[in-house]
PDB file of N, CA and C in Angstrom:
ATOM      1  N   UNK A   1     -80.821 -28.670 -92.044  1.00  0.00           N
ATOM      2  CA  UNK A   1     -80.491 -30.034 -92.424  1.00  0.00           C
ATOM      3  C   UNK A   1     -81.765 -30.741 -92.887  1.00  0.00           C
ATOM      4  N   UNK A   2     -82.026 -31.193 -94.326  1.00  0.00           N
ATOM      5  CA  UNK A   2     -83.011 -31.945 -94.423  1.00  0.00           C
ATOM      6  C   UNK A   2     -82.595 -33.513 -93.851  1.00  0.00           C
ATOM      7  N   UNK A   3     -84.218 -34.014 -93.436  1.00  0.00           N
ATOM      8  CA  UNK A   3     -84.480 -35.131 -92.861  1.00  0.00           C
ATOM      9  C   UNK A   3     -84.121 -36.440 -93.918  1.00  0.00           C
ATOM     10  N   UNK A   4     -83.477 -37.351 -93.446  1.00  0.00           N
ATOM     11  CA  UNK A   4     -83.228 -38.807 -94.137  1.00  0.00           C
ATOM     12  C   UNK A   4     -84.439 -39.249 -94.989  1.00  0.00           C
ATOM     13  N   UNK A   5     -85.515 -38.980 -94.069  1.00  0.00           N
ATOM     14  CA  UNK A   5     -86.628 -39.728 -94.605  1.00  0.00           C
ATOM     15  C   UNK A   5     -87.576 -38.969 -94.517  1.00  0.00           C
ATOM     16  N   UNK A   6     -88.544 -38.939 -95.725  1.00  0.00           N
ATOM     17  CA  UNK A   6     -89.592 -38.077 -95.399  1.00  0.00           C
ATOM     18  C   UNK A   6     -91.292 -39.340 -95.231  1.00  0.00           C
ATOM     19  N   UNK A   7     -91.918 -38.363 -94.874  1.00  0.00           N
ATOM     20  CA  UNK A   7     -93.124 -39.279 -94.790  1.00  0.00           C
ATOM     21  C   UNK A   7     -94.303 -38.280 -94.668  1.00  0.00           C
ATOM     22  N   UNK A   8     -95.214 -38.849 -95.794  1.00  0.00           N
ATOM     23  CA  UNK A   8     -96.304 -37.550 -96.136  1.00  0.00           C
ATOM     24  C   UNK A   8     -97.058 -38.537 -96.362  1.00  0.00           C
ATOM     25  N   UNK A   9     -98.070 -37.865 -95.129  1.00  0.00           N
ATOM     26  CA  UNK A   9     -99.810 -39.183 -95.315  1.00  0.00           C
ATOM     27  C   UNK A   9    -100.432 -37.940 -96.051  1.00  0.00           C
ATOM     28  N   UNK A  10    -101.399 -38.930 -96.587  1.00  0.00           N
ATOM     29  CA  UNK A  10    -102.677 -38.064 -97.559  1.00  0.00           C
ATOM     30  C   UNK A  10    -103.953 -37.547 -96.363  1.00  0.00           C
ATOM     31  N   UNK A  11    -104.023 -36.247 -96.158  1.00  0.00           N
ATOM     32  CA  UNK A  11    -105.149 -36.091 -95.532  1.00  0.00           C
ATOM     33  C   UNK A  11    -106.630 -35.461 -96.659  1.00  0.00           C
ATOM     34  N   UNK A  12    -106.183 -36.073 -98.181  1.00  0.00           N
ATOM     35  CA  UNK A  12    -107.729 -35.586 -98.476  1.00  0.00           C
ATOM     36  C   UNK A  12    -108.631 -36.337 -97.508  1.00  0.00           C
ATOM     37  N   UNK A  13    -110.175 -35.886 -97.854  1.00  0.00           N
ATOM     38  CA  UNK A  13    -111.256 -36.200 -97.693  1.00  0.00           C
ATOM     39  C   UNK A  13    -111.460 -38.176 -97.147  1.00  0.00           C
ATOM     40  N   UNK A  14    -111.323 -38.328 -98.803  1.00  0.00           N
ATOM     41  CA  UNK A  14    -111.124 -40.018 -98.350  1.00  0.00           C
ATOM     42  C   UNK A  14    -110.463 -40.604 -97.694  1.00  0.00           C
ATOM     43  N   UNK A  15    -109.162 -40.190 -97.834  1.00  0.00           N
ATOM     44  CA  UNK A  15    -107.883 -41.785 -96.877  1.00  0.00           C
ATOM     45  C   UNK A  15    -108.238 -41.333 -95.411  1.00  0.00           C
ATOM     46  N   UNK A  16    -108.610 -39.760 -95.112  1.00  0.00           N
ATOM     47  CA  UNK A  16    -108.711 -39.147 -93.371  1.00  0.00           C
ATOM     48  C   UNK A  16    -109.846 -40.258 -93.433  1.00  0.00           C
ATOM     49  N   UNK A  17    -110.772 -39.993 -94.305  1.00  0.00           N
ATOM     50  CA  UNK A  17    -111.936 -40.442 -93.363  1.00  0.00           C
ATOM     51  C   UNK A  17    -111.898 -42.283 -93.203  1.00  0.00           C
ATOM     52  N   UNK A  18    -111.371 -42.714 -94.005  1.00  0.00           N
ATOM     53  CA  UNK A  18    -111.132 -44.471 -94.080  1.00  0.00           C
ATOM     54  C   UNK A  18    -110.018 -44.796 -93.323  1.00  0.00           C
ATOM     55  N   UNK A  19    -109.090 -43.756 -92.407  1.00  0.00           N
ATOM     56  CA  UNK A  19    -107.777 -44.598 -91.721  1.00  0.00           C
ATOM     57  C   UNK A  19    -107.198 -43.444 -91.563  1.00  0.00           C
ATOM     58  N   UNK A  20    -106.531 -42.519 -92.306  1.00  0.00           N
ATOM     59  CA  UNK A  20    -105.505 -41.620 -91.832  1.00  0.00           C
ATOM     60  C   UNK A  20    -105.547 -40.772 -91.178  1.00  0.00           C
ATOM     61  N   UNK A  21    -107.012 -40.637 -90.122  1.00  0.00           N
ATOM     62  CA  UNK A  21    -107.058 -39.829 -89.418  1.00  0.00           C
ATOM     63  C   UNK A  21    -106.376 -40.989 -88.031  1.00  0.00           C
ATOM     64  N   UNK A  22    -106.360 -41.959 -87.888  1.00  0.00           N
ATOM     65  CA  UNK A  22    -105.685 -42.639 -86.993  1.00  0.00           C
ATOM     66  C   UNK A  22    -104.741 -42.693 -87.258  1.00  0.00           C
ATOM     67  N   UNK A  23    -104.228 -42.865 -88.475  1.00  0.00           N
ATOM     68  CA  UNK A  23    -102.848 -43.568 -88.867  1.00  0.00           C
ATOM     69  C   UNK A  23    -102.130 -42.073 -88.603  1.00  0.00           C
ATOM     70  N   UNK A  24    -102.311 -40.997 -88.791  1.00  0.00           N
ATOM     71  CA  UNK A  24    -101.875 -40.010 -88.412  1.00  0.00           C
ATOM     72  C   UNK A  24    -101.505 -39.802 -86.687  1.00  0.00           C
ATOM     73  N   UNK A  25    -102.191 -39.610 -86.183  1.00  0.00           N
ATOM     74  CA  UNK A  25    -101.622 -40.219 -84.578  1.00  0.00           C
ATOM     75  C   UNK A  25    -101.173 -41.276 -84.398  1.00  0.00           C
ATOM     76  N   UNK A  26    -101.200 -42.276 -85.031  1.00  0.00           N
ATOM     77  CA  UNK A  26    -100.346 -43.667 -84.853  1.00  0.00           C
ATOM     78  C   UNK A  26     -98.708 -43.579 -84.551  1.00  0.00           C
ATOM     79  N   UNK A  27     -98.810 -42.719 -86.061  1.00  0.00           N
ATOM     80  CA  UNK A  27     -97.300 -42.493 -86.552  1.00  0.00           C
ATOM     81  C   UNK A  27     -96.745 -41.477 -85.660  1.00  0.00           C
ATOM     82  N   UNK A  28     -97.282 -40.177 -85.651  1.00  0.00           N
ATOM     83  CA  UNK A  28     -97.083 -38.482 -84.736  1.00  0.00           C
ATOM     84  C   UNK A  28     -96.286 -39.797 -83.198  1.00  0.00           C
ATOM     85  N   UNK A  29     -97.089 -40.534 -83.092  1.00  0.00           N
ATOM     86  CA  UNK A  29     -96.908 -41.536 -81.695  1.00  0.00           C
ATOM     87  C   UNK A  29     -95.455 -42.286 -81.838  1.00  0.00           C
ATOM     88  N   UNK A  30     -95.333 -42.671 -82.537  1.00  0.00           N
ATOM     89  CA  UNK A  30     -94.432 -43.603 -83.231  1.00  0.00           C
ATOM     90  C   UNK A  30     -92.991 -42.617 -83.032  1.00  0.00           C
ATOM     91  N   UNK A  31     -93.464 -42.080 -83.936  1.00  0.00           N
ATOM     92  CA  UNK A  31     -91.944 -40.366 -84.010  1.00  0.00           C
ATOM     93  C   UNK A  31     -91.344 -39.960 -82.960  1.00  0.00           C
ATOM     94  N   UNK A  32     -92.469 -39.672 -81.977  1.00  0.00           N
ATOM     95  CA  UNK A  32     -92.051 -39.401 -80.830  1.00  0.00           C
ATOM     96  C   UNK A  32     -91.429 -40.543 -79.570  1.00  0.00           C
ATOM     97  N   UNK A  33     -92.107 -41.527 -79.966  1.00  0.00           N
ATOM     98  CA  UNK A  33     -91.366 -42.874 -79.028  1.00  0.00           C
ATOM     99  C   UNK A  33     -90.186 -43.203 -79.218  1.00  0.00           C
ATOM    100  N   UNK A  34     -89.762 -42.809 -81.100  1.00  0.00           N
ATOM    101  CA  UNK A  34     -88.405 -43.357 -81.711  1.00  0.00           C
ATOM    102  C   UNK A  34     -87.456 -42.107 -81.723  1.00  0.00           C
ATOM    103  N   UNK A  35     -88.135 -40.748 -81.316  1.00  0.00           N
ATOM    104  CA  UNK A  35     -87.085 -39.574 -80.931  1.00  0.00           C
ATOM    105  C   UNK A  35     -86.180 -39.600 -82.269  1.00  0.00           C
ATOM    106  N   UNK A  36     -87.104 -39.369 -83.564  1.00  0.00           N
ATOM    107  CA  UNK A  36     -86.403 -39.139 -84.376  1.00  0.00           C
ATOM    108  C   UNK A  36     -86.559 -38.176 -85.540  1.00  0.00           C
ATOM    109  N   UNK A  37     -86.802 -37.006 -84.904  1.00  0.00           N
ATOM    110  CA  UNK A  37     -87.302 -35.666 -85.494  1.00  0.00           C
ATOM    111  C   UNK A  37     -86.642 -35.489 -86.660  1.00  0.00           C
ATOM    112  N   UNK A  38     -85.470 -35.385 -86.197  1.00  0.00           N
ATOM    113  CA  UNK A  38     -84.171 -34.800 -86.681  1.00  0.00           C
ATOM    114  C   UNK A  38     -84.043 -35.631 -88.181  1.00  0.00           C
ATOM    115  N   UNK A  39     -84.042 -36.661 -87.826  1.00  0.00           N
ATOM    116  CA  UNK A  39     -84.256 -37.753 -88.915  1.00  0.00           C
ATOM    117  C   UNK A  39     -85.726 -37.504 -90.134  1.00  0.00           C
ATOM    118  N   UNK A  40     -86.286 -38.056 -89.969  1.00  0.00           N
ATOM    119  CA  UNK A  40     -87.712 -38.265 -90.329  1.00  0.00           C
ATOM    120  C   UNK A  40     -88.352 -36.750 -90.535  1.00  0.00           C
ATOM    121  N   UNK A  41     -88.676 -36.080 -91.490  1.00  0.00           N
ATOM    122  CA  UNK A  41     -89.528 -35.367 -92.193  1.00  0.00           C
ATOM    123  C   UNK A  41     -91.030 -36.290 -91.972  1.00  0.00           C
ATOM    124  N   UNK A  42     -91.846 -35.644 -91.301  1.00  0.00           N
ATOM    125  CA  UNK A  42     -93.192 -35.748 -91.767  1.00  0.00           C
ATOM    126  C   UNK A  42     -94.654 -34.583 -91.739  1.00  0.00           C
ATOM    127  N   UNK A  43     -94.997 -35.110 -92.827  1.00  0.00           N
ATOM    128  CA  UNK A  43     -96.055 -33.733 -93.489  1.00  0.00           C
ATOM    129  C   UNK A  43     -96.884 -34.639 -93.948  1.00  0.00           C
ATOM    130  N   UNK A  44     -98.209 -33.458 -94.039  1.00  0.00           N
ATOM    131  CA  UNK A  44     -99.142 -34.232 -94.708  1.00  0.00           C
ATOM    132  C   UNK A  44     -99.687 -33.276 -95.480  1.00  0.00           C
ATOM    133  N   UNK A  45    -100.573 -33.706 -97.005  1.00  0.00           N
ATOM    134  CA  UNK A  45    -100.882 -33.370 -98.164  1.00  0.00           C
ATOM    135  C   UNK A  45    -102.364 -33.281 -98.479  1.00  0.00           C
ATOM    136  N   UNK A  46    -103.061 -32.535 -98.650  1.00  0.00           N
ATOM    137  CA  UNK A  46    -104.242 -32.469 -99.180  1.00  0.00           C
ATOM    138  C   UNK A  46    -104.604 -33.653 -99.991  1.00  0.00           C
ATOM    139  N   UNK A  47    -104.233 -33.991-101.068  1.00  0.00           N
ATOM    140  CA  UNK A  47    -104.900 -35.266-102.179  1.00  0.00           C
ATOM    141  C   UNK A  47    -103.885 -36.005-102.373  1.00  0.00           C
ATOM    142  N   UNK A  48    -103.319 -37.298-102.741  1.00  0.00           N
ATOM    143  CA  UNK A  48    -102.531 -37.560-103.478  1.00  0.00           C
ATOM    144  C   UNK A  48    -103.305 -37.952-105.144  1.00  0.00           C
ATOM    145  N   UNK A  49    -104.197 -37.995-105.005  1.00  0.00           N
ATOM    146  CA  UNK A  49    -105.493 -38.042-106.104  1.00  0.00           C
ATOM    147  C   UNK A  49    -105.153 -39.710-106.485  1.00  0.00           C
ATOM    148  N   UNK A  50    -105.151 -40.503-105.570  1.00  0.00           N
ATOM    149  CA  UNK A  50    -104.867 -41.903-105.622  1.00  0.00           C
ATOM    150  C   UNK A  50    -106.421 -42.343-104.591  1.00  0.00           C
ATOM    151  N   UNK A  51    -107.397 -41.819-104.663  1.00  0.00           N
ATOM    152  CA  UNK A  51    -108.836 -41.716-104.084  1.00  0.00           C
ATOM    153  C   UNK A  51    -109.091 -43.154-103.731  1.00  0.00           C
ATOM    154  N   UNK A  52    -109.066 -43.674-105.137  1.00  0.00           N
ATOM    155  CA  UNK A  52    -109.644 -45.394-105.094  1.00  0.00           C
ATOM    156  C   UNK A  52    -109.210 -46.366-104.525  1.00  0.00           C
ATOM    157  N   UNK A  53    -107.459 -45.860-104.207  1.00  0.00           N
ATOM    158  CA  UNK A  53    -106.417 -47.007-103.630  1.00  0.00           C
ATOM    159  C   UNK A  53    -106.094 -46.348-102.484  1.00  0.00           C
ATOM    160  N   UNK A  54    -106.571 -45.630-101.863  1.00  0.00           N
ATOM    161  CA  UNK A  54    -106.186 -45.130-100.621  1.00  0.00           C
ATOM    162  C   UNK A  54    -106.611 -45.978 -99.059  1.00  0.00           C
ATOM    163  N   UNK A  55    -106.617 -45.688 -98.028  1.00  0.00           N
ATOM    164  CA  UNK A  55    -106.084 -44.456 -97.385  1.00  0.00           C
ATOM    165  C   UNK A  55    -103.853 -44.214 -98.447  1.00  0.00           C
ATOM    166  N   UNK A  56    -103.590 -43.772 -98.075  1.00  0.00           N
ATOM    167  CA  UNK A  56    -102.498 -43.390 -98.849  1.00  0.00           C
ATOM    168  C   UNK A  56    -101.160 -42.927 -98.000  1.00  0.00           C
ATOM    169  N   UNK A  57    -100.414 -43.369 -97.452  1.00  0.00           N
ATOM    170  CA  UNK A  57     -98.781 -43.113 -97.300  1.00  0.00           C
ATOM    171  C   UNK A  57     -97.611 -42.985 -98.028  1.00  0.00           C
ATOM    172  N   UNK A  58     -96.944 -42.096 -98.376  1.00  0.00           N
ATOM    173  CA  UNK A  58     -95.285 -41.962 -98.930  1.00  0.00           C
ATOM    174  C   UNK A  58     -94.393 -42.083 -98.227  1.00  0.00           C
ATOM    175  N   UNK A  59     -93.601 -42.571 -98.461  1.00  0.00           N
ATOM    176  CA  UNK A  59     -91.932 -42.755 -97.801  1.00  0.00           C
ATOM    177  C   UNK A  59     -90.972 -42.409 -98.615  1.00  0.00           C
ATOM    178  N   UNK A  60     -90.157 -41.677 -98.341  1.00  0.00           N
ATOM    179  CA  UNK A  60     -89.165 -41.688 -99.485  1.00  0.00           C
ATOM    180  C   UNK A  60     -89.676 -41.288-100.813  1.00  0.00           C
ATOM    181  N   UNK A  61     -90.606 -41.359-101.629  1.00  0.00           N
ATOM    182  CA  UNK A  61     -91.365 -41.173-102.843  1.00  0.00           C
ATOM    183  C   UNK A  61     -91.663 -42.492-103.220  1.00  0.00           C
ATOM    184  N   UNK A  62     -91.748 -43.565-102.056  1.00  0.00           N
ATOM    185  CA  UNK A  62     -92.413 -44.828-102.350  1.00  0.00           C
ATOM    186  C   UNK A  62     -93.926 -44.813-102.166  1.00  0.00           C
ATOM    187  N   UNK A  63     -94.781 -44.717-102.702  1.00  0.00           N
ATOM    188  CA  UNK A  63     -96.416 -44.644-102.383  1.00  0.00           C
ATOM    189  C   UNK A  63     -97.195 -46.145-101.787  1.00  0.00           C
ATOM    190  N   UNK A  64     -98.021 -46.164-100.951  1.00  0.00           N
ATOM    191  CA  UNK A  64     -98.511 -46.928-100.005  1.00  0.00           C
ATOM    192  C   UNK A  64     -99.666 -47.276 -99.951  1.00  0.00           C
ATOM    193  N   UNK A  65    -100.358 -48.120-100.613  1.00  0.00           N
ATOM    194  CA  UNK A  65    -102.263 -48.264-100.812  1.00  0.00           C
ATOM    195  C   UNK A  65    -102.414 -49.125-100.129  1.00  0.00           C
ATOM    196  N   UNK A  66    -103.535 -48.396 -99.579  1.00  0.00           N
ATOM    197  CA  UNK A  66    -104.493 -49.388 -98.852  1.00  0.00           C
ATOM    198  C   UNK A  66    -103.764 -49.479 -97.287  1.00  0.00           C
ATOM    199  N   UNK A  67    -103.509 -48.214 -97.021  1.00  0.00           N
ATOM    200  CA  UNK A  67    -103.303 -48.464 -95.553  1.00  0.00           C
ATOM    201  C   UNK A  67    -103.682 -48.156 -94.133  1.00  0.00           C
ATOM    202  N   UNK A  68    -104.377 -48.649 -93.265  1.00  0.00           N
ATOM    203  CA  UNK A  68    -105.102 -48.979 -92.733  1.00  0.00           C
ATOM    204  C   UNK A  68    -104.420 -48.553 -91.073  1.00  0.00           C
ATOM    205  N   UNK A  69    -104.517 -48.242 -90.065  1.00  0.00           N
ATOM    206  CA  UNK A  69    -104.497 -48.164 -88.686  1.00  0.00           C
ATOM    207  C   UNK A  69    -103.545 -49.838 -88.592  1.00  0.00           C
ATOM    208  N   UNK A  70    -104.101 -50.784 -88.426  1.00  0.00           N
ATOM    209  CA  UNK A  70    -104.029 -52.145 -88.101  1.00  0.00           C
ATOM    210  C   UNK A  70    -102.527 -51.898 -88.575  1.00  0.00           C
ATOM    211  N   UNK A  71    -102.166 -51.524 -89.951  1.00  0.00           N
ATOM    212  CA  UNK A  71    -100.714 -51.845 -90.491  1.00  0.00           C
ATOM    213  C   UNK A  71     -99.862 -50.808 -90.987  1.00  0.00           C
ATOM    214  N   UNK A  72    -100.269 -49.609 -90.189  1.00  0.00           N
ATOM    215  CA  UNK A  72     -99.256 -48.225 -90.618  1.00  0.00           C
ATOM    216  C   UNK A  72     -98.066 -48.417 -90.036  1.00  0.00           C
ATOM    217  N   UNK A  73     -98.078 -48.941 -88.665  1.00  0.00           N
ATOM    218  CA  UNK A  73     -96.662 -49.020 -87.675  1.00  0.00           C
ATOM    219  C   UNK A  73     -95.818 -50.039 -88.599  1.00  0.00           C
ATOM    220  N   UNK A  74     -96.519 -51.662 -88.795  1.00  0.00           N
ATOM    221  CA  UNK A  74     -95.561 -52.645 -89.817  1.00  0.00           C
ATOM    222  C   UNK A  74     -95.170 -52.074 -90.704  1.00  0.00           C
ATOM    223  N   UNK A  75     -95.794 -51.343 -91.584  1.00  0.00           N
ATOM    224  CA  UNK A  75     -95.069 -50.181 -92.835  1.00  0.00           C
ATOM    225  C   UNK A  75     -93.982 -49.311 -92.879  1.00  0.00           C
ATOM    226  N   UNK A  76     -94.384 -48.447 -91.689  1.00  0.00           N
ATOM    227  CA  UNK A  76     -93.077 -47.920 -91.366  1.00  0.00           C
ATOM    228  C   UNK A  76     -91.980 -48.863 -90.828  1.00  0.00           C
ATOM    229  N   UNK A  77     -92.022 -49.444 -90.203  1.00  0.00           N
ATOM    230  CA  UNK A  77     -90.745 -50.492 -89.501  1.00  0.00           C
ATOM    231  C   UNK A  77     -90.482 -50.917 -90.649  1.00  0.00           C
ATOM    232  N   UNK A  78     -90.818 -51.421 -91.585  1.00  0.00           N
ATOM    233  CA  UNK A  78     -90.672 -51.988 -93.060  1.00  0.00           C
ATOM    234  C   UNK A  78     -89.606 -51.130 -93.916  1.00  0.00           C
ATOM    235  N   UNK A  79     -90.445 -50.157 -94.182  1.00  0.00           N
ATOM    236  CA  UNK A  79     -89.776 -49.409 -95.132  1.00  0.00           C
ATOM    237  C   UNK A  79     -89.003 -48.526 -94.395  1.00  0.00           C
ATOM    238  N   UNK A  80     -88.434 -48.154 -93.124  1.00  0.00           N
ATOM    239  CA  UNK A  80     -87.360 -47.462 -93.072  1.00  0.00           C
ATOM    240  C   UNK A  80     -86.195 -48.474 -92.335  1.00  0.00           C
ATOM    241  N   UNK A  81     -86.648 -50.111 -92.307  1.00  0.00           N
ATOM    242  CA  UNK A  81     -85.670 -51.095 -92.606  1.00  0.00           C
ATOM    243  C   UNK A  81     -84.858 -51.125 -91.179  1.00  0.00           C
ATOM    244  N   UNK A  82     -85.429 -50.730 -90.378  1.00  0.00           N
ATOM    245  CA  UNK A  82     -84.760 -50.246 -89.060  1.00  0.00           C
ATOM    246  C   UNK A  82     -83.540 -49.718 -88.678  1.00  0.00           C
ATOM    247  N   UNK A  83     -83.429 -48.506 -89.336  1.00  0.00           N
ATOM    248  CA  UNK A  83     -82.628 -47.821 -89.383  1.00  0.00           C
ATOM    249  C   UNK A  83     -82.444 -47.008 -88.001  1.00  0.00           C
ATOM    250  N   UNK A  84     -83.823 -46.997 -87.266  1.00  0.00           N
ATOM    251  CA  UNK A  84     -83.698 -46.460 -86.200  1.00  0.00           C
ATOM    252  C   UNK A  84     -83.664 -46.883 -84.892  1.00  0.00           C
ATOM    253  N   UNK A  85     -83.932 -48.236 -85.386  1.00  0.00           N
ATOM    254  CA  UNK A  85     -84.521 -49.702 -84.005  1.00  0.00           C
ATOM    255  C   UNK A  85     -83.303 -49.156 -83.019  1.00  0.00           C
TER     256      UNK A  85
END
């Protein structure tokens, strides 16, 4: 069964080293609090080659600049509209 929603952080070089190495456990945290495996696809990607506007999140094939620890959790609650609240 594919997942409702997918969600693929950028772990090149840059967005890990400016945020997505947190925002990556933020979320892994998040998934598991909201017990929604089954649901939610998430992976992560070598480059999105979006370097300059990064750190970098996808949802759905919606792309995400400039995102930061402080506002990965508001993002997700955002964009999956609380589908899971």
């Amino acid at each position: 069964m594919k997942p409702k929603i997918e969600i693929v952080i950028c772990m090149g070089s840059s967005c890990y080293a400016r945020g997505n190495k947190i925002s990556l456990e933020l979320i892994k945290a998040w998934l598991n609090e909201k017990k929604v495996d089954a649901e939610i696809g998430f992976k992560g990607q070598l480059c999105s080659g979006l370097c300059s506007k990064g750190p970098i999140l996808i949802i759905n094939g919606q792309t995400y600049q400039d995102v930061h620890p402080a506002n990965v959790l508001n993002i997700l609650q955002t964009a999956i509209n609380g589908v899971f609240a």
